[in-house]
Protein backbone atom coordinates (compact mmCIF):
# COMPACT_ATOMS: atom_id res chain seq x y z
CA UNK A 1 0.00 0.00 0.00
CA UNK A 2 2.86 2.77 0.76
CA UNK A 3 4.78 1.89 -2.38
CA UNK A 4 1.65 2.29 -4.26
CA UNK A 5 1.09 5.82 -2.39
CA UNK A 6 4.48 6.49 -3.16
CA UNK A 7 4.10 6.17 -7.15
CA UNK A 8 0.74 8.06 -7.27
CA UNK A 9 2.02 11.34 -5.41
CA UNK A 10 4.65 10.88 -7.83
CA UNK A 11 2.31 10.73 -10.38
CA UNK A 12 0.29 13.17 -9.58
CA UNK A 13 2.64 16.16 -8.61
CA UNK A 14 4.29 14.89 -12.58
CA UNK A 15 7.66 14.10 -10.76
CA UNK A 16 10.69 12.93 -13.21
CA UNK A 17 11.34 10.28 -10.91
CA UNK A 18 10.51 8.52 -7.76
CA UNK A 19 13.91 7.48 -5.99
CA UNK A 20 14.14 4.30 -3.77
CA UNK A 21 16.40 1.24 -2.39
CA UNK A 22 13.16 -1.26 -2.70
CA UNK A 23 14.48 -3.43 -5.45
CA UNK A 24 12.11 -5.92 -5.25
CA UNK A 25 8.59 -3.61 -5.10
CA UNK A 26 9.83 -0.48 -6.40
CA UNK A 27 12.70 -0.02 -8.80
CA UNK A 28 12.56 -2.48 -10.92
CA UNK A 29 11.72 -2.30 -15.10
CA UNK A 30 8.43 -4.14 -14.52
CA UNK A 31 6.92 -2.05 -11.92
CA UNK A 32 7.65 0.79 -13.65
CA UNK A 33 5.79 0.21 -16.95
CA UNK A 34 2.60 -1.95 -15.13
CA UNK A 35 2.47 1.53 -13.30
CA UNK A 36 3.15 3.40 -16.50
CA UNK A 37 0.48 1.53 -18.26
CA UNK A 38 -1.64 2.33 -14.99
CA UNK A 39 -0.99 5.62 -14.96
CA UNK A 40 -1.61 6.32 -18.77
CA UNK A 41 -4.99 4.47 -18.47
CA UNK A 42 -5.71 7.01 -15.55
CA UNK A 43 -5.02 10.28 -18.17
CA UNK A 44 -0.91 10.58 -16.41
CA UNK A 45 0.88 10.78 -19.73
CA UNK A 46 4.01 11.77 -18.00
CA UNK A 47 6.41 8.63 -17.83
CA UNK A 48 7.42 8.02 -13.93
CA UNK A 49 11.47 5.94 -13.74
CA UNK A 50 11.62 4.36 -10.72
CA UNK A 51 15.32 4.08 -9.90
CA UNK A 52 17.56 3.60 -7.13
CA UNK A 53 20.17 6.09 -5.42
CA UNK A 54 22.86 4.46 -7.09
CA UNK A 55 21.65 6.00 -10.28
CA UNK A 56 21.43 9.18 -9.86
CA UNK A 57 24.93 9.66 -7.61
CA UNK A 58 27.28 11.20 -9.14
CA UNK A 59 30.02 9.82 -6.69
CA UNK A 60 32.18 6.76 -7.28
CA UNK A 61 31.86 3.79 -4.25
């Protein structure tokens, strides 16, 4: 339920991207276009990326 709370604030406020560690619910490629898909059906045209930290640091570990 919070993940999918998560992706629809996203949504709605038309946010680039929604940023989070939670591989397995959150950022992964599947999630991201069933919510796309979702979202379009809904009248959201505006793609949402789910991706992790990692991605968007621009600091090597």
């Amino acid at each position: 339920m919070e993940d999918a709370i998560h992706a629809a604030v996203a949504t709605v406020y038309e946010m680039d991207a929604l940023i989070s560690w939670n591989l397995k619910h959150l950022s992964n490629f599947r999630k991201m276009e069933m919510i796309n898909g979702i979202n379009m059906k809904q009248g959201y045209f505006k793609r949402l990326e789910l991706i992790t930290p990692m991605e968007v640091c621009d600091e090597e570990i």
